[in-house]
C-alpha atoms as a PDB file:
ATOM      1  CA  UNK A   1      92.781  76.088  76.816  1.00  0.00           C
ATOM      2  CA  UNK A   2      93.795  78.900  74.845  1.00  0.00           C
ATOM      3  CA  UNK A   3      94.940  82.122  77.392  1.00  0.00           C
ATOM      4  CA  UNK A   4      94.834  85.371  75.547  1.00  0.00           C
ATOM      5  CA  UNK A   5      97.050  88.182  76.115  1.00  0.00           C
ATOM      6  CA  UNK A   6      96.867  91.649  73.854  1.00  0.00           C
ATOM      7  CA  UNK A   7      98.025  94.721  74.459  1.00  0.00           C
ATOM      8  CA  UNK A   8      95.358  96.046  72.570  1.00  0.00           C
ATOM      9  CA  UNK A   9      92.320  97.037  72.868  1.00  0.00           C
ATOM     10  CA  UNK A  10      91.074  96.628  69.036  1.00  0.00           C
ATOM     11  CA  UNK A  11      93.144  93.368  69.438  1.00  0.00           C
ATOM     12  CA  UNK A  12      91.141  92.904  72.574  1.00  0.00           C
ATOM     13  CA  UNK A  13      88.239  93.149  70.691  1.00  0.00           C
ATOM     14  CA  UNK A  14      88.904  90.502  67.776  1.00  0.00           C
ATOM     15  CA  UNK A  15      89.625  87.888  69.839  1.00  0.00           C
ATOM     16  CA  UNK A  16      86.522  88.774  72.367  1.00  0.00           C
ATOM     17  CA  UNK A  17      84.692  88.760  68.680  1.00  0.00           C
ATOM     18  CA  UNK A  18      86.126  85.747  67.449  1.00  0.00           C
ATOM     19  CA  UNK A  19      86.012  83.730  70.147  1.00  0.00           C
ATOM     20  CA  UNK A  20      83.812  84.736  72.915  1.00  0.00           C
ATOM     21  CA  UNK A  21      86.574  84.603  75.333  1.00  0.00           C
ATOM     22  CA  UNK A  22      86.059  85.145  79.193  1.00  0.00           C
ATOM     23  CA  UNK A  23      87.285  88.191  80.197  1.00  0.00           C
ATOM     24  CA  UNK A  24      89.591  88.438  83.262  1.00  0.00           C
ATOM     25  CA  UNK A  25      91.444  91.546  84.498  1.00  0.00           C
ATOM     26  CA  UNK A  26      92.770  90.898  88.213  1.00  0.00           C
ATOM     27  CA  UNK A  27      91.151  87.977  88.679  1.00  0.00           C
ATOM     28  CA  UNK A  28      90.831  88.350  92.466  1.00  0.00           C
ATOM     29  CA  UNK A  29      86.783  87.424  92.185  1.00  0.00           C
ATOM     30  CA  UNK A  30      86.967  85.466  88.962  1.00  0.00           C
ATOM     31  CA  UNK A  31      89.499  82.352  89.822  1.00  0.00           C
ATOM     32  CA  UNK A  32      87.331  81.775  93.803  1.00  0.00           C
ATOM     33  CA  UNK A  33      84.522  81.665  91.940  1.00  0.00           C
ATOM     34  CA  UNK A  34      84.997  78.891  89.563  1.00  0.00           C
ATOM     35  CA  UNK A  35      85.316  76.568  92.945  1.00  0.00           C
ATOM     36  CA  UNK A  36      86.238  72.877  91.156  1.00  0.00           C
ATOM     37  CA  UNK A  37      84.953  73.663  87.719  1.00  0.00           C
ATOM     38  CA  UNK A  38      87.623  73.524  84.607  1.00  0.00           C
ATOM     39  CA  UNK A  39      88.522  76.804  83.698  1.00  0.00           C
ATOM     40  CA  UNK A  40      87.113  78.040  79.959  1.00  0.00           C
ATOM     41  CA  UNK A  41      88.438  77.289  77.016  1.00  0.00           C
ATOM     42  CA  UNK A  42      89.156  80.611  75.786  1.00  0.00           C
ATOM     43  CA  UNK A  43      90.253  83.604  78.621  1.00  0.00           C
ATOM     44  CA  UNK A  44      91.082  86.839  77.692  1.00  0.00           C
ATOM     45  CA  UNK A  45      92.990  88.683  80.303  1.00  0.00           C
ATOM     46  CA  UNK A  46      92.960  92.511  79.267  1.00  0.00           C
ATOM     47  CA  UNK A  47      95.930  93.592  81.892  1.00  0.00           C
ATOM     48  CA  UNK A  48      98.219  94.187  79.816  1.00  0.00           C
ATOM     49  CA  UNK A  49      96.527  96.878  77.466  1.00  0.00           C
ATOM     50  CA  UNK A  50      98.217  99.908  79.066  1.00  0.00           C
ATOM     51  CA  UNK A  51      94.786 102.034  77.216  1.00  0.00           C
ATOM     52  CA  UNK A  52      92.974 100.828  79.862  1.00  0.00           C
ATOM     53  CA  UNK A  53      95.272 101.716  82.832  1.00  0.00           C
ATOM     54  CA  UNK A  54      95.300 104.858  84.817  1.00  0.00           C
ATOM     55  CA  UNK A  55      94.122 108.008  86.555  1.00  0.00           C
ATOM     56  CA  UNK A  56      93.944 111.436  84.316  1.00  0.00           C
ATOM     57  CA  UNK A  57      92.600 114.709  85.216  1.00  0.00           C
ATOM     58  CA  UNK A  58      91.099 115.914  81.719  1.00  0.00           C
ATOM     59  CA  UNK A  59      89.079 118.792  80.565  1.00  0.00           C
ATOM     60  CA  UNK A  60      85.614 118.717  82.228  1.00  0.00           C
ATOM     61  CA  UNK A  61      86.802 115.435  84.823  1.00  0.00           C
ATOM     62  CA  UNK A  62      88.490 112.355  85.771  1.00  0.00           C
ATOM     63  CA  UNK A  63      89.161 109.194  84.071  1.00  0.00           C
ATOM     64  CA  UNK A  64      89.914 105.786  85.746  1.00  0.00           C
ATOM     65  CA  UNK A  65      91.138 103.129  83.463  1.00  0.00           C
ATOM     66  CA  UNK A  66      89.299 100.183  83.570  1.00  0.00           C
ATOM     67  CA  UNK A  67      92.333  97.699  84.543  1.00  0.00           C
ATOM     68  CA  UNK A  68      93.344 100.467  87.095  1.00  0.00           C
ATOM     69  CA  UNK A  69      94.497  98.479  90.370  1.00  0.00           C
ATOM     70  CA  UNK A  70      92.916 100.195  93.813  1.00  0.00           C
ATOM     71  CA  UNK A  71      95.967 100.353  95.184  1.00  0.00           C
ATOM     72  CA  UNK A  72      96.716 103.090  92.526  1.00  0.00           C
ATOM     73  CA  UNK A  73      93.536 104.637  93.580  1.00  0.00           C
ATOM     74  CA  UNK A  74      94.959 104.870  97.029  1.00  0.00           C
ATOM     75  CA  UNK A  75      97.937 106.379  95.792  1.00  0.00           C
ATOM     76  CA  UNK A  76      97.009 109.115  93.189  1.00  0.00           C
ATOM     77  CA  UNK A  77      96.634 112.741  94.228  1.00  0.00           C
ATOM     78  CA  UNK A  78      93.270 113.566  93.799  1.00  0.00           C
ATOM     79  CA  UNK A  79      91.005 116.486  95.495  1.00  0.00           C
ATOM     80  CA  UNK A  80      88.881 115.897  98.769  1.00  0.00           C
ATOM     81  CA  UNK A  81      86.169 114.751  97.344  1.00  0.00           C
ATOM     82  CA  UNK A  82      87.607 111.533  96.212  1.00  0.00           C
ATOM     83  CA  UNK A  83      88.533 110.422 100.075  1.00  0.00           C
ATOM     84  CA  UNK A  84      85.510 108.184  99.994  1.00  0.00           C
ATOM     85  CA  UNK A  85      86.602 105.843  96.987  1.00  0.00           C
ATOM     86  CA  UNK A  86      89.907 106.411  98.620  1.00  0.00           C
ATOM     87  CA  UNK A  87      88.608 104.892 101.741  1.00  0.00           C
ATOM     88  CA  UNK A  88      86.751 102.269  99.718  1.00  0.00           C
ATOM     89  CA  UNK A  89      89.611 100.990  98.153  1.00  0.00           C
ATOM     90  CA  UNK A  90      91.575 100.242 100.983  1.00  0.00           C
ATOM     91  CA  UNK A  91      88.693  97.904 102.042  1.00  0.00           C
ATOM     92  CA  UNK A  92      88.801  95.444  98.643  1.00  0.00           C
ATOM     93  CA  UNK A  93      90.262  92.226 100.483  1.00  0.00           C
ATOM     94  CA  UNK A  94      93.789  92.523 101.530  1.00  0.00           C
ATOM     95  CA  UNK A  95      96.951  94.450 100.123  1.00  0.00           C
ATOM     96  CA  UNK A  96      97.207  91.785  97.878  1.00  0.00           C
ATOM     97  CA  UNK A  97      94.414  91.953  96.589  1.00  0.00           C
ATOM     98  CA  UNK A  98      94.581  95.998  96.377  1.00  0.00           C
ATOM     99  CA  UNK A  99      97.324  95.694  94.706  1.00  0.00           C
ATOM    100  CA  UNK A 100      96.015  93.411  91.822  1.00  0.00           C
ATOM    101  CA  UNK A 101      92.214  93.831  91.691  1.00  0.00           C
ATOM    102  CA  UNK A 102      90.446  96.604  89.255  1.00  0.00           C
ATOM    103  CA  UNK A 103      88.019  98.297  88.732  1.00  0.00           C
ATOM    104  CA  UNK A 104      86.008  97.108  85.936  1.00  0.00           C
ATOM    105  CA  UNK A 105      86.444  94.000  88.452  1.00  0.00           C
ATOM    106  CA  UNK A 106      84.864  94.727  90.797  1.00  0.00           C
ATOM    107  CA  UNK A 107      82.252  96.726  88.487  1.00  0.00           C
ATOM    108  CA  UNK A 108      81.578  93.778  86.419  1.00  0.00           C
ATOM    109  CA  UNK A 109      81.532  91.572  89.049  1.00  0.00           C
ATOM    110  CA  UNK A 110      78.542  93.331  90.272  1.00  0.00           C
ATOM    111  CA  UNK A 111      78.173  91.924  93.799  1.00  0.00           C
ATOM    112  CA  UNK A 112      75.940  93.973  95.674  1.00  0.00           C
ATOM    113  CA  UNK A 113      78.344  94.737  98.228  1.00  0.00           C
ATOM    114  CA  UNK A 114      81.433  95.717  96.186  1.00  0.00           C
ATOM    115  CA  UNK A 115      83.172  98.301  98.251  1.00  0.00           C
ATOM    116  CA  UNK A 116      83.772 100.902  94.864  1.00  0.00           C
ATOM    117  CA  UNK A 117      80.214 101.654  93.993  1.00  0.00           C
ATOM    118  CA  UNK A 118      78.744 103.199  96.950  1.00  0.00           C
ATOM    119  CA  UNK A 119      81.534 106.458  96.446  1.00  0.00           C
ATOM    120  CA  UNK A 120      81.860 106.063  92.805  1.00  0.00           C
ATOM    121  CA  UNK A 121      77.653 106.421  92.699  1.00  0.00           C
ATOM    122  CA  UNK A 122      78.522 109.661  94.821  1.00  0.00           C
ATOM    123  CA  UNK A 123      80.673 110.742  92.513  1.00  0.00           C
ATOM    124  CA  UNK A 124      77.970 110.189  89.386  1.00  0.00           C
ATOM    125  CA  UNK A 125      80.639 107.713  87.354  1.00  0.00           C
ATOM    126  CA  UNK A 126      79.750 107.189  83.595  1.00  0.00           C
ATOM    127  CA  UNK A 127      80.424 103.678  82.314  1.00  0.00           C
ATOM    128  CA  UNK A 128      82.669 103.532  78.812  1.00  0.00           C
ATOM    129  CA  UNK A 129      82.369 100.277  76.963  1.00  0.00           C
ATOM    130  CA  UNK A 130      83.489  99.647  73.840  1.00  0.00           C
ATOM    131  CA  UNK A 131      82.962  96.599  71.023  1.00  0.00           C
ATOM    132  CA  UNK A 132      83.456  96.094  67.522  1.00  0.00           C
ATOM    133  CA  UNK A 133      80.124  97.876  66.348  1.00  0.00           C
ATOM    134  CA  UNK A 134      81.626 101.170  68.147  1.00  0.00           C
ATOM    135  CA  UNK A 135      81.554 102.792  71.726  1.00  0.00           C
ATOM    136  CA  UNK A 136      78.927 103.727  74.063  1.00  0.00           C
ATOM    137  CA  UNK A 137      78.789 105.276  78.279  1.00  0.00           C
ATOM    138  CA  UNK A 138      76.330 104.634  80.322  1.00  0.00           C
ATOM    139  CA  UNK A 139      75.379 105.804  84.178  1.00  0.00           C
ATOM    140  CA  UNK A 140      76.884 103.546  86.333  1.00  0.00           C
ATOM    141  CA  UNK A 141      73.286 103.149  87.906  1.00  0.00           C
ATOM    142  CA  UNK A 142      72.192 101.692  84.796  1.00  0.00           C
ATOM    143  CA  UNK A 143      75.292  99.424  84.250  1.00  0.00           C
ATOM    144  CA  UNK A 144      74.507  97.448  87.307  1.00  0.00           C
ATOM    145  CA  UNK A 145      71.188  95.653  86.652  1.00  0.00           C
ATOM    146  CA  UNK A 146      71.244  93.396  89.250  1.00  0.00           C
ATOM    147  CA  UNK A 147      73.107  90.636  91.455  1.00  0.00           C
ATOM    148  CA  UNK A 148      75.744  89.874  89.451  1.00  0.00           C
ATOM    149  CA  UNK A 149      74.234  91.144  86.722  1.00  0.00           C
ATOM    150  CA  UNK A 150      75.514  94.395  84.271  1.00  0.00           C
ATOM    151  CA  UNK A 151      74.140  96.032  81.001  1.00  0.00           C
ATOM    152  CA  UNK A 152      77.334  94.814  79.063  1.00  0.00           C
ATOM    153  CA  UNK A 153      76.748  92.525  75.999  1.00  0.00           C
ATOM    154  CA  UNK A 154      78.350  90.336  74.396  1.00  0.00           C
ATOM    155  CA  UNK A 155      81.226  91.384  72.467  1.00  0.00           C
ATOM    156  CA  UNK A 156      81.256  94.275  74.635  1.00  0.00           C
ATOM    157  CA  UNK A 157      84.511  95.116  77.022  1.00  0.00           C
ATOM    158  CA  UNK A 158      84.528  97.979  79.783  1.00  0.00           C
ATOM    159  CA  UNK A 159      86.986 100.938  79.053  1.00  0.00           C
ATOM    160  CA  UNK A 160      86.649 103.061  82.150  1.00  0.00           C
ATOM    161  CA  UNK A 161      84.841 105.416  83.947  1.00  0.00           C
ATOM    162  CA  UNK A 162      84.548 109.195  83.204  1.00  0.00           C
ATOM    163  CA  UNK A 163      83.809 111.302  86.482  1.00  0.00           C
ATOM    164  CA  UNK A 164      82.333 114.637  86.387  1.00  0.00           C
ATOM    165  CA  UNK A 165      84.347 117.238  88.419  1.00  0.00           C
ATOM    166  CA  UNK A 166      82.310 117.663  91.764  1.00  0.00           C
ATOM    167  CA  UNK A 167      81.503 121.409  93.147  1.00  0.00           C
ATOM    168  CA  UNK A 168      84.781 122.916  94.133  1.00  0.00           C
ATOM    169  CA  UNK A 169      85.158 122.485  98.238  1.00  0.00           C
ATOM    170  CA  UNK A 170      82.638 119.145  98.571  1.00  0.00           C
ATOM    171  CA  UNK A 171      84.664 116.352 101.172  1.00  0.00           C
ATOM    172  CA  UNK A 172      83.404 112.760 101.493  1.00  0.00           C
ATOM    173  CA  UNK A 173      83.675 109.744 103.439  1.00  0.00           C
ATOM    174  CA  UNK A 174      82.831 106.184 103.310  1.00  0.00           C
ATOM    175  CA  UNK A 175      81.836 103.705 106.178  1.00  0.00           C
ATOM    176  CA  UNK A 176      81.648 100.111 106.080  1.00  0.00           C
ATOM    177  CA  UNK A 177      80.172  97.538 108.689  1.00  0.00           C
ATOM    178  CA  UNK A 178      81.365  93.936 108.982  1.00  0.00           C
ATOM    179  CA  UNK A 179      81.286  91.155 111.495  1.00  0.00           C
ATOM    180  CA  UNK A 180      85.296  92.245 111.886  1.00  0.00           C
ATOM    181  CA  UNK A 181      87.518  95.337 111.082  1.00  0.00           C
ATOM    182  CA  UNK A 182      89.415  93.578 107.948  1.00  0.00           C
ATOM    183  CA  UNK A 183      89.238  91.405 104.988  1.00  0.00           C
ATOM    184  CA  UNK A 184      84.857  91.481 105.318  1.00  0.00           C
ATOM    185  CA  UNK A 185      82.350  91.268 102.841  1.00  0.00           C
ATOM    186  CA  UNK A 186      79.963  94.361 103.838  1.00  0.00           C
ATOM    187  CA  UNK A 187      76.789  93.914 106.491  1.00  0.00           C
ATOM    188  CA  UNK A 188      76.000  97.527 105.239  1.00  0.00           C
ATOM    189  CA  UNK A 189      78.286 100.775 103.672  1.00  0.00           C
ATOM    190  CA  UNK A 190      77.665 104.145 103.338  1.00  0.00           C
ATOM    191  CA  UNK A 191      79.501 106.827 100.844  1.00  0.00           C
ATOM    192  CA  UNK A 192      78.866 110.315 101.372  1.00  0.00           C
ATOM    193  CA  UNK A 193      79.755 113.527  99.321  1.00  0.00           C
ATOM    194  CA  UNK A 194      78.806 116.710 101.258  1.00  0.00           C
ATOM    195  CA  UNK A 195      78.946 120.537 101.157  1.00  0.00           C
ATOM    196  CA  UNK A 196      78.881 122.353 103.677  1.00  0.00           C
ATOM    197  CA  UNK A 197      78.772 126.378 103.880  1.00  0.00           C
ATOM    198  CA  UNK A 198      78.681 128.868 106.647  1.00  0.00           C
ATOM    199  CA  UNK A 199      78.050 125.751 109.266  1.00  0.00           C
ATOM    200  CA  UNK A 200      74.968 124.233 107.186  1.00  0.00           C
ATOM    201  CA  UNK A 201      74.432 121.747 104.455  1.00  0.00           C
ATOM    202  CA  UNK A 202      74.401 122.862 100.539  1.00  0.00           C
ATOM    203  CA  UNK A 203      74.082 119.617  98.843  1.00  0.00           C
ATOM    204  CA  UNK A 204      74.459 115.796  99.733  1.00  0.00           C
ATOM    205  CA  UNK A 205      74.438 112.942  97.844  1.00  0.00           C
ATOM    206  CA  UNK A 206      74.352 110.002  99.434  1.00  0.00           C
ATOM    207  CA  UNK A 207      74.955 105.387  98.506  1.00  0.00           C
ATOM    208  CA  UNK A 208      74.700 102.490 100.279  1.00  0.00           C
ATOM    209  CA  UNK A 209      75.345  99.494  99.529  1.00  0.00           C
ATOM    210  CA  UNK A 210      75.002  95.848 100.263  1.00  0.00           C
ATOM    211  CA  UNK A 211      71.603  96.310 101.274  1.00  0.00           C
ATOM    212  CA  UNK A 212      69.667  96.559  98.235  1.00  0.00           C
ATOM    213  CA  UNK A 213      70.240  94.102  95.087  1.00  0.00           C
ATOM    214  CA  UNK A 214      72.389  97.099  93.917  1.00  0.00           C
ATOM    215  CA  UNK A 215      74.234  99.977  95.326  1.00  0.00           C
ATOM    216  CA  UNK A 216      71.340 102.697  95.829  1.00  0.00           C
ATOM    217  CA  UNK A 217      71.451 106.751  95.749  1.00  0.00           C
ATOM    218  CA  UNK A 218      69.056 107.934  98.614  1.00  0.00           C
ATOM    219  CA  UNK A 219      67.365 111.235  96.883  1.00  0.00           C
ATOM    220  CA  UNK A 220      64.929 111.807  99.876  1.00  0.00           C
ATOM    221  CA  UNK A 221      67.764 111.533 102.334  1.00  0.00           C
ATOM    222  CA  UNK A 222      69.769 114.093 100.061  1.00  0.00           C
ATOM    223  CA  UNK A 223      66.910 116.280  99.759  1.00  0.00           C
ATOM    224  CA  UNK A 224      66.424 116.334 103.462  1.00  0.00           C
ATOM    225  CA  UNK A 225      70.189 117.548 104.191  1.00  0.00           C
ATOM    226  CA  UNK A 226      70.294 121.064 102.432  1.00  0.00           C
ATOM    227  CA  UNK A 227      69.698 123.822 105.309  1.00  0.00           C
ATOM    228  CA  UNK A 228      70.675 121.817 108.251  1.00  0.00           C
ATOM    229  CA  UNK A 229      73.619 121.659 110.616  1.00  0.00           C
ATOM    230  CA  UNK A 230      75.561 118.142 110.299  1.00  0.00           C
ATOM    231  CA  UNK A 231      75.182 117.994 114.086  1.00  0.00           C
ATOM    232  CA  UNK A 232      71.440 118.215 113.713  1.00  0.00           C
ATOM    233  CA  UNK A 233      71.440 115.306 111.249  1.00  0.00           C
ATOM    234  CA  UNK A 234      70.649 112.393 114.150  1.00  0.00           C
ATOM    235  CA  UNK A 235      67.479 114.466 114.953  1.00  0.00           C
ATOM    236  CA  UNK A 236      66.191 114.840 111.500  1.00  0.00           C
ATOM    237  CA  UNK A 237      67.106 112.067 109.654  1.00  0.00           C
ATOM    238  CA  UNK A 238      64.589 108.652 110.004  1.00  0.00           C
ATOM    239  CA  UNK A 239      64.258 105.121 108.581  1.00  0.00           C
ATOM    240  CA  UNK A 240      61.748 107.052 105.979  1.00  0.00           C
ATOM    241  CA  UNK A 241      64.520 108.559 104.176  1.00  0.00           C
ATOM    242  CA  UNK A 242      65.880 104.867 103.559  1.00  0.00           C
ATOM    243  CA  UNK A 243      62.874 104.391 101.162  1.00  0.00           C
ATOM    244  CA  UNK A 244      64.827 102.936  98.028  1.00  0.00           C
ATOM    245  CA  UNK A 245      66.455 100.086 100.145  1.00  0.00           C
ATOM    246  CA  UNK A 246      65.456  96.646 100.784  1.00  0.00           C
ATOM    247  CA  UNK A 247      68.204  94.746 103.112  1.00  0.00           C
ATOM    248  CA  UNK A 248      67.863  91.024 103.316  1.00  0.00           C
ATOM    249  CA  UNK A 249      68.856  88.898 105.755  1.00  0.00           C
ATOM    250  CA  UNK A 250      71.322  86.254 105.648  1.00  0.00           C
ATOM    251  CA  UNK A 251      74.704  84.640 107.247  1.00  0.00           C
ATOM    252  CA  UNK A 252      76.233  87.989 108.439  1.00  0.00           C
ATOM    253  CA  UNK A 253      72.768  90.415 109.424  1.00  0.00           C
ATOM    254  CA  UNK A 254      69.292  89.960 109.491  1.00  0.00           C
ATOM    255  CA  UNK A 255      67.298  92.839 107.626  1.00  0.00           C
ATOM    256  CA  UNK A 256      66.173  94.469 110.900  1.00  0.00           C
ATOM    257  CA  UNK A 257      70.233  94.703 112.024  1.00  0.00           C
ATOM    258  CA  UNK A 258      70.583  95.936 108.456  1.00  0.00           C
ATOM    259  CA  UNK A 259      68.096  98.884 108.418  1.00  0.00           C
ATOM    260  CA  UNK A 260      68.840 100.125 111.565  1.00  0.00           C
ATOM    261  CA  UNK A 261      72.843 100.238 111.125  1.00  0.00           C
ATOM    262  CA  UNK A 262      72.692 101.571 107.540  1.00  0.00           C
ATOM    263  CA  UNK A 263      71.040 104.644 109.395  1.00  0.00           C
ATOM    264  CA  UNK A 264      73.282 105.043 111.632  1.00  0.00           C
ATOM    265  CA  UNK A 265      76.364 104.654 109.191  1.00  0.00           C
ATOM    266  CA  UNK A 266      74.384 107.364 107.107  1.00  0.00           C
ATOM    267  CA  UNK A 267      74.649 110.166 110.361  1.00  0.00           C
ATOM    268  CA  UNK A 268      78.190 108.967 111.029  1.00  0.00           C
ATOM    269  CA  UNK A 269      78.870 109.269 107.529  1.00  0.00           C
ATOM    270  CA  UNK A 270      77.461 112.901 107.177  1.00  0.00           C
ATOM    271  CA  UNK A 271      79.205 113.941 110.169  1.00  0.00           C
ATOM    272  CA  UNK A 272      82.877 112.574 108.955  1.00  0.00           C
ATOM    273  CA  UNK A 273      82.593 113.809 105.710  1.00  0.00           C
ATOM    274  CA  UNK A 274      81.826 117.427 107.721  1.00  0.00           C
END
């Protein structure tokens, strides 16, 4: 087994290129999964290209490296309306797992109920990848394709994510439901970005996840909110506005638990964020 290293990312690349390496960052998702099978023969772990590291606020918005840990999440000043992936990352797994999982982890890992989407859907993240052949970004809606399954080709690796800067005064909040408090994969989750003026609702925009093969925006949901008082939201908001979704069940819900909690995470979620 050869176990790759750079600090690069155009090393990165050759040897991704040259070898069609798996790619590793944290690891946190990648080493469970393999159960008893022998690792690859080629593994590329990109955590030590310091490129892909970090939080920046740039001209016109935020960048998150790809190899970013959430614990740094958790720890970076950033405005209000970044409390929800705030609150998101202290829900990947344990401190331990905080403290070494990434991003582009749990992005590429694509599970449908990977705690970072729901807020960083919210927060309308663009997808950087880069290759050989050049660079290209991508909505993070489109990235995700399916369960565990992304728009990134081969040769391809994720850079980071580029978030627009939301309206000035928007606060949000993110809810998750498991069969425990801690260390639980998701039965449903909600992110929610809200304004709110004079005591009524501007805009929303709205995620949940782990009910749906993907992470899901709910447009008629946010285009129900503007107008109304958040303390009116139980009276106005129905299963209807849940349209886009399609829970399963399985070991931890059954799809009727599902579609009736993910409402009620969606009111509680409005109201926090409020």
């Amino acid at each position: 087994m050869a176990y790759h290293q750079p600090t690069s990312l155009d090393d990165a690349l050759s040897i991704l290129d040259s070898t069609g390496a798996e790619m590793i960052a944290g690891g946190t998702d990648w080493y469970p999964s393999r159960g008893e099978r022998p690792l690859p023969g080629e593994l590329l772990d990109l955590t030590r290209i310091e490129t892909l590291r970090g939080i920046n606020r740039r001209e016109g918005g935020w960048w998150i490296g790809a190899c970013t840990t959430w614990s740094e999440i958790v720890e970076t000043p950033m405005p209000p309306a970044f409390d929800g992936l705030k609150a998101a990352a202290r829900e990947v797994g344990s401190i331990q797992i905080q403290n070494s999982g990434t991003v582009a982890g749990n992005l590429c890992n694509a599970s449908p109920a990977a705690d970072g989407v729901p807020p960083l859907l919210t927060l309308e993240a663009q997808v950087h990848v880069a290759s050989r052949a050049g660079e290209r970004a991508l909505a993070l809606s489109e990235f995700l394709t399916g369960v565990r399954q992304t728009a990134l080709q081969p040769g391809e690796i994720l850079t980071g994510l580029w978030l627009p800067p939301p309206p000035d005064h928007m606060r949000s909040a993110f809810l998750k439901l498991g069969a425990r408090r801690y260390l639980v994969i998701s039965i449903a989750m909600v992110s929610v970005l809200l304004l709110v003026e004079a005591g009524k609702i501007v805009e929303a925009r709205i995620a949940v996840g782990a009910c749906s093969p993907v992470a899901l925006r709910l447009p008629e949901m946010e285009a129900a909110l503007p107008g109304i008082r958040p303390a009116d939201c139980e009276e106005q908001l129905t299963e209807a506005h849940l349209a886009p979704l399609s829970p399963i069940s399985d070991v931890r819900a059954d799809q009727a638990y599902r579609a009736d909690a993910v409402l009620t995470l969606c009111i509680r979620a409005i109201a926090k964020a409020a």
